[in-house]
N, C-alpha and C. Protein backbone atom coordinates (compact mmCIF):
# COMPACT_ATOMS: atom_id res chain seq x y z
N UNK A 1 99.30 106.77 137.40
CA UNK A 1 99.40 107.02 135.97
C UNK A 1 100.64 107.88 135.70
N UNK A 2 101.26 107.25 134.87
CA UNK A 2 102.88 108.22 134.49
C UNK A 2 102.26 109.59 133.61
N UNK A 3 103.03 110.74 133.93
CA UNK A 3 103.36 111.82 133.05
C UNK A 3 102.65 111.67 131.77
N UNK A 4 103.72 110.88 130.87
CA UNK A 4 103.47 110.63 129.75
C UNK A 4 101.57 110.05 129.41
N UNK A 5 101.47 109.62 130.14
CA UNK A 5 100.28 108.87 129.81
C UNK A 5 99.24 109.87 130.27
N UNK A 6 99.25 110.72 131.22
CA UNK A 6 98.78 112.06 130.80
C UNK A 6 98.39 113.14 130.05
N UNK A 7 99.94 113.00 129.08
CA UNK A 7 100.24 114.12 128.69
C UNK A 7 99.24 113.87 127.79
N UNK A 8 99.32 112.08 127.03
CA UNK A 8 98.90 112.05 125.68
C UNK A 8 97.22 111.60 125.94
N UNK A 9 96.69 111.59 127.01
CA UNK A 9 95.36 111.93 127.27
C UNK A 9 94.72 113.01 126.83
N UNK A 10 95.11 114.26 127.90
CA UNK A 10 94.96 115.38 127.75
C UNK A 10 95.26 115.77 126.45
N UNK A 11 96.01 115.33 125.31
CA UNK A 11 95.97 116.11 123.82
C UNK A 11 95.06 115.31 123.58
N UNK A 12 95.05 114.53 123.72
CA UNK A 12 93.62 113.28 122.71
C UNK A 12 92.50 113.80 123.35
N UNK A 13 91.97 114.30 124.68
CA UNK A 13 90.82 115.10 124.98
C UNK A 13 90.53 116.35 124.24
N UNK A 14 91.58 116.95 124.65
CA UNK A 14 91.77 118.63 123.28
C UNK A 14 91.23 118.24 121.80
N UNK A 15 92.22 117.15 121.33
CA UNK A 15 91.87 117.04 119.92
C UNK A 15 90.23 116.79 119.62
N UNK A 16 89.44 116.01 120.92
CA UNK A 16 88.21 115.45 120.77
C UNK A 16 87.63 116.85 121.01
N UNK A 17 87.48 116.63 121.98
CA UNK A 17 86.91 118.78 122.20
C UNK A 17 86.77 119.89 121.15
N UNK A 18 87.94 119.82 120.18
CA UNK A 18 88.34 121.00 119.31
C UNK A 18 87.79 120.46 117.70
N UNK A 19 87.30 118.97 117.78
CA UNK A 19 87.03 118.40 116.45
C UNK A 19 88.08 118.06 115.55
N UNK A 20 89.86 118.37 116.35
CA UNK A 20 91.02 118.31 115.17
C UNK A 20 90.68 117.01 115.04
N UNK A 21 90.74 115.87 116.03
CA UNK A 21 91.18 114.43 116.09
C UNK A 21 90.27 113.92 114.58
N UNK A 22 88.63 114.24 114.34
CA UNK A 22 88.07 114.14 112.85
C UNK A 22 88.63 114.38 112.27
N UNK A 23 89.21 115.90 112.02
CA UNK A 23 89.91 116.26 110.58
C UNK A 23 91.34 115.51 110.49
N UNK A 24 92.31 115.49 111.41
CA UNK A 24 92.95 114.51 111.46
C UNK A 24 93.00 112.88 110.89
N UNK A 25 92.03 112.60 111.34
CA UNK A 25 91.58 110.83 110.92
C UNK A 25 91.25 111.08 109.57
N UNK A 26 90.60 112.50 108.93
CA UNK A 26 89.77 112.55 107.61
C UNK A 26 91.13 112.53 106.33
N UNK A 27 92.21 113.48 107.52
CA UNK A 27 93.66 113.67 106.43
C UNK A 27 94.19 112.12 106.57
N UNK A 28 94.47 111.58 107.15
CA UNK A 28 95.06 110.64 107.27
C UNK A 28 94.45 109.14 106.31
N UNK A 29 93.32 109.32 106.46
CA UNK A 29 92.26 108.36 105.55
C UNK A 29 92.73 108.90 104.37
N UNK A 30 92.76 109.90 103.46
CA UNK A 30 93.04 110.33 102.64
C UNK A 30 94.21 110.24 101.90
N UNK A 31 95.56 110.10 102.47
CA UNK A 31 96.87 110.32 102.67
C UNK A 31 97.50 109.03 102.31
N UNK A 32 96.99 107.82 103.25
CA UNK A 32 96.93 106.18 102.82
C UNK A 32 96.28 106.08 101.05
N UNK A 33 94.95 106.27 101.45
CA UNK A 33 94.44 106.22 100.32
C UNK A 33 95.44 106.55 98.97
N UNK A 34 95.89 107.77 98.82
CA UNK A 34 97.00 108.97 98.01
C UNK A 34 98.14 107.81 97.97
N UNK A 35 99.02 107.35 98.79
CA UNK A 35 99.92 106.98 98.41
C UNK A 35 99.86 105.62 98.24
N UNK A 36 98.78 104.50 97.95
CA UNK A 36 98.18 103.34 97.90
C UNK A 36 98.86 102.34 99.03
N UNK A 37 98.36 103.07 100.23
CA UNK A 37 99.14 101.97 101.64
C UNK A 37 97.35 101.36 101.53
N UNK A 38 96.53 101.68 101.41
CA UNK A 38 95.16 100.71 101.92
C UNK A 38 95.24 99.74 100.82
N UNK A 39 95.76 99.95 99.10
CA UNK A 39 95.25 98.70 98.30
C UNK A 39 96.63 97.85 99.08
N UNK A 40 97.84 98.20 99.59
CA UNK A 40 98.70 97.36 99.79
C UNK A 40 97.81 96.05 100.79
N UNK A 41 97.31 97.03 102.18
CA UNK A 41 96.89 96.40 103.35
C UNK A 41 95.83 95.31 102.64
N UNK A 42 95.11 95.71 101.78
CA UNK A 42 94.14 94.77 101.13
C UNK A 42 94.82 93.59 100.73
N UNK A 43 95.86 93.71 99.83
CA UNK A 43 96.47 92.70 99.08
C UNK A 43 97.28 91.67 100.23
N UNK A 44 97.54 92.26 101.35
CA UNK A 44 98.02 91.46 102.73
C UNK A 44 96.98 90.61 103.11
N UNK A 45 95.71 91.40 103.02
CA UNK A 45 94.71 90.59 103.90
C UNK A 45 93.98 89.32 103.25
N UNK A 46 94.05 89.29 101.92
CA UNK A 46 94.23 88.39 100.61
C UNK A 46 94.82 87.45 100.95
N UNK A 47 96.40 87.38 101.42
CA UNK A 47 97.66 86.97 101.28
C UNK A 47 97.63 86.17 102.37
N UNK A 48 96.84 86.73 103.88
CA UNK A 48 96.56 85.71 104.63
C UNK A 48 95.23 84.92 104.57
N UNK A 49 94.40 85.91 104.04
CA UNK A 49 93.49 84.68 103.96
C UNK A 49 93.62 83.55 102.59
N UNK A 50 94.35 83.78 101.61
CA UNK A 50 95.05 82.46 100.88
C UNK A 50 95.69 81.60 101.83
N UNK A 51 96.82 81.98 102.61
CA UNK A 51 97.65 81.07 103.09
C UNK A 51 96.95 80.38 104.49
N UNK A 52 96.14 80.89 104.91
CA UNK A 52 94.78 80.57 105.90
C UNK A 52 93.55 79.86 105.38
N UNK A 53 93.69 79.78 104.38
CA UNK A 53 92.12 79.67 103.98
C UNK A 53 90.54 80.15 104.36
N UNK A 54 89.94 80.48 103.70
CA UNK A 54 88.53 81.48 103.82
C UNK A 54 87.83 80.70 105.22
N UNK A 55 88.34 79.41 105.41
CA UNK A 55 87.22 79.40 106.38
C UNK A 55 87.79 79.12 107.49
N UNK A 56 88.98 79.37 107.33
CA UNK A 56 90.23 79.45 108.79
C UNK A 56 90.63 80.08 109.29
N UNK A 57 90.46 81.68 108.49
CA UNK A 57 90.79 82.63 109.47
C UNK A 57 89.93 83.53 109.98
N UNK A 58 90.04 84.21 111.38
CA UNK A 58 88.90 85.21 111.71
C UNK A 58 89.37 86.50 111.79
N UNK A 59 88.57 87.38 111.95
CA UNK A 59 89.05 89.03 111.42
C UNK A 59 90.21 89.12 112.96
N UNK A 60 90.19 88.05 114.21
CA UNK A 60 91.27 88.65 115.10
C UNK A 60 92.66 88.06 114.36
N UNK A 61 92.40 86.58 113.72
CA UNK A 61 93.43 86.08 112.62
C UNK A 61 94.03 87.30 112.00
N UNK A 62 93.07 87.56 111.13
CA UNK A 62 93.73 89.01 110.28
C UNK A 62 94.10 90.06 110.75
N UNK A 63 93.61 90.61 111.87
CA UNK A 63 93.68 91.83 112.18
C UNK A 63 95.26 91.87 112.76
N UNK A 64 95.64 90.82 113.77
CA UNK A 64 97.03 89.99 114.39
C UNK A 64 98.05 90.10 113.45
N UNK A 65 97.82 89.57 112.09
CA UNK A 65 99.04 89.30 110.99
C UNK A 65 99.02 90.31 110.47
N UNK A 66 97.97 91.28 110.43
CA UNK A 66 98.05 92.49 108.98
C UNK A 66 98.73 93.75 110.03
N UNK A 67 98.35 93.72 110.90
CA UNK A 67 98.29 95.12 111.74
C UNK A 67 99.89 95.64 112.26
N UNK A 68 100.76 94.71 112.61
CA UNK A 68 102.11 95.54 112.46
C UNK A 68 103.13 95.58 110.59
N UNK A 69 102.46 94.98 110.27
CA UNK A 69 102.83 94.95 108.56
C UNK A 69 102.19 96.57 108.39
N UNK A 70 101.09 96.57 108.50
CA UNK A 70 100.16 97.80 108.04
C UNK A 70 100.76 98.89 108.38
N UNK A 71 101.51 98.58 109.77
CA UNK A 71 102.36 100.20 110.36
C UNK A 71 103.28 100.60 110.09
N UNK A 72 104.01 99.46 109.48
CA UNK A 72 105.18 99.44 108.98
C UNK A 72 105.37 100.22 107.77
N UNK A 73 104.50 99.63 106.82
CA UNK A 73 103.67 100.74 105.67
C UNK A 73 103.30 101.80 105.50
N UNK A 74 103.31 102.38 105.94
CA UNK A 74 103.01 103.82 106.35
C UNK A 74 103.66 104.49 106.03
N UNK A 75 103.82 105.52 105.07
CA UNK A 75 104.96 105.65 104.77
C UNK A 75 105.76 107.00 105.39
N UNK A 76 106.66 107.49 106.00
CA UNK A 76 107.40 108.56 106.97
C UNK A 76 107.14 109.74 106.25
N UNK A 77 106.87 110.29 105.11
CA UNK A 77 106.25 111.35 104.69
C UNK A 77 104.77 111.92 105.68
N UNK A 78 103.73 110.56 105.66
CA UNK A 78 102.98 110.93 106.45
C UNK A 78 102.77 110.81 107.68
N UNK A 79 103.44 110.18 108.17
CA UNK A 79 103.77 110.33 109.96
C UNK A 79 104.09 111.70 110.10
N UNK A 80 105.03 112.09 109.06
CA UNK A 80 105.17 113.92 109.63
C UNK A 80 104.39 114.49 109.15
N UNK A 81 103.58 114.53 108.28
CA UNK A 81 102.83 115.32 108.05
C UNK A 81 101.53 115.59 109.54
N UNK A 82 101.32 114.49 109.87
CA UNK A 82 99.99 114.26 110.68
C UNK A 82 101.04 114.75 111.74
N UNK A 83 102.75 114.37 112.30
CA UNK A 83 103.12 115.00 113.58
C UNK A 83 103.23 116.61 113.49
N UNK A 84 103.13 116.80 112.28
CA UNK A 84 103.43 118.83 112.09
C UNK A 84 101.80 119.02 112.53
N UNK A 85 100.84 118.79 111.95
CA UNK A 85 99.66 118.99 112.12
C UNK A 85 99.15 118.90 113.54
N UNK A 86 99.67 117.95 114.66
CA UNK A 86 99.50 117.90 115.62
C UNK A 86 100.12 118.65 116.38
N UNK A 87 101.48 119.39 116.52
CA UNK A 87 102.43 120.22 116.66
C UNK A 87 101.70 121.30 116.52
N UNK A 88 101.31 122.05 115.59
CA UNK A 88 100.58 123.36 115.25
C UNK A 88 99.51 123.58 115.94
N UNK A 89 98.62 122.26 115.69
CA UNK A 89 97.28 122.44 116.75
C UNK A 89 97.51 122.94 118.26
N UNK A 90 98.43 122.16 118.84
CA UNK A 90 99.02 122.35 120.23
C UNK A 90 99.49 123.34 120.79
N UNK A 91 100.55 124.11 119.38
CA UNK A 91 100.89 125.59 119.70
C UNK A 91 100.00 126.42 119.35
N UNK A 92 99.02 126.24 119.01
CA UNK A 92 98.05 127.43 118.72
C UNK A 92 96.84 127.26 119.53
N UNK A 93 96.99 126.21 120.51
CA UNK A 93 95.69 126.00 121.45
C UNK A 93 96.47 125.69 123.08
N UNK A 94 97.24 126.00 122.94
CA UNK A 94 98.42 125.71 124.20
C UNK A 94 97.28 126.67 125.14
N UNK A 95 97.39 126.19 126.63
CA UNK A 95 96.76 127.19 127.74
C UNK A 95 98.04 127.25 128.54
């Protein structure tokens, strides 16, 4: 197992341990919501199931076409917000 894939274990254990990784997911749910990236993702998932039709596509159909669109969306305000938040946690729980 590389370093890296370590490293980001061990914070994702911390975060689970410490309860941030909830409040985290709770800001972040919130944050989409706030800047309307979920009605966008909705109106995508619409968009393929029109051009798919209702009884042609399955949620791995959708999940496949919507899911790097969806990340893309996101908008860089809140990527930093959630990377400062993760940053702080780390320096203030560092061993």
């Amino acid at each position: 197992m590389s370093k890296e894939v370590q490293m980001r274990a061990a914070i994702n254990q911390k975060l689970i341990e410490m309860g941030e990784r909830e409040r985290l997911k709770e800001l972040l749910r919130a944050k989409l919501i706030e800047c309307g990236w979920r009605d966008q993702l909705k109106a995508l998932c619409k968009e393929v199931i029109k051009e798919k039709g209702i009884e042609n596509v399955t949620v791995e159909d959708l999940v496949a076409g919507v899911t790097p669109k969806g990340r893309a969306l996101v908008p860089d305000s809140v990527k930093k917000e959630l990377l400062q938040r993760i940053r702080a946690f780390l320096a203030q729980h560092s061993t």
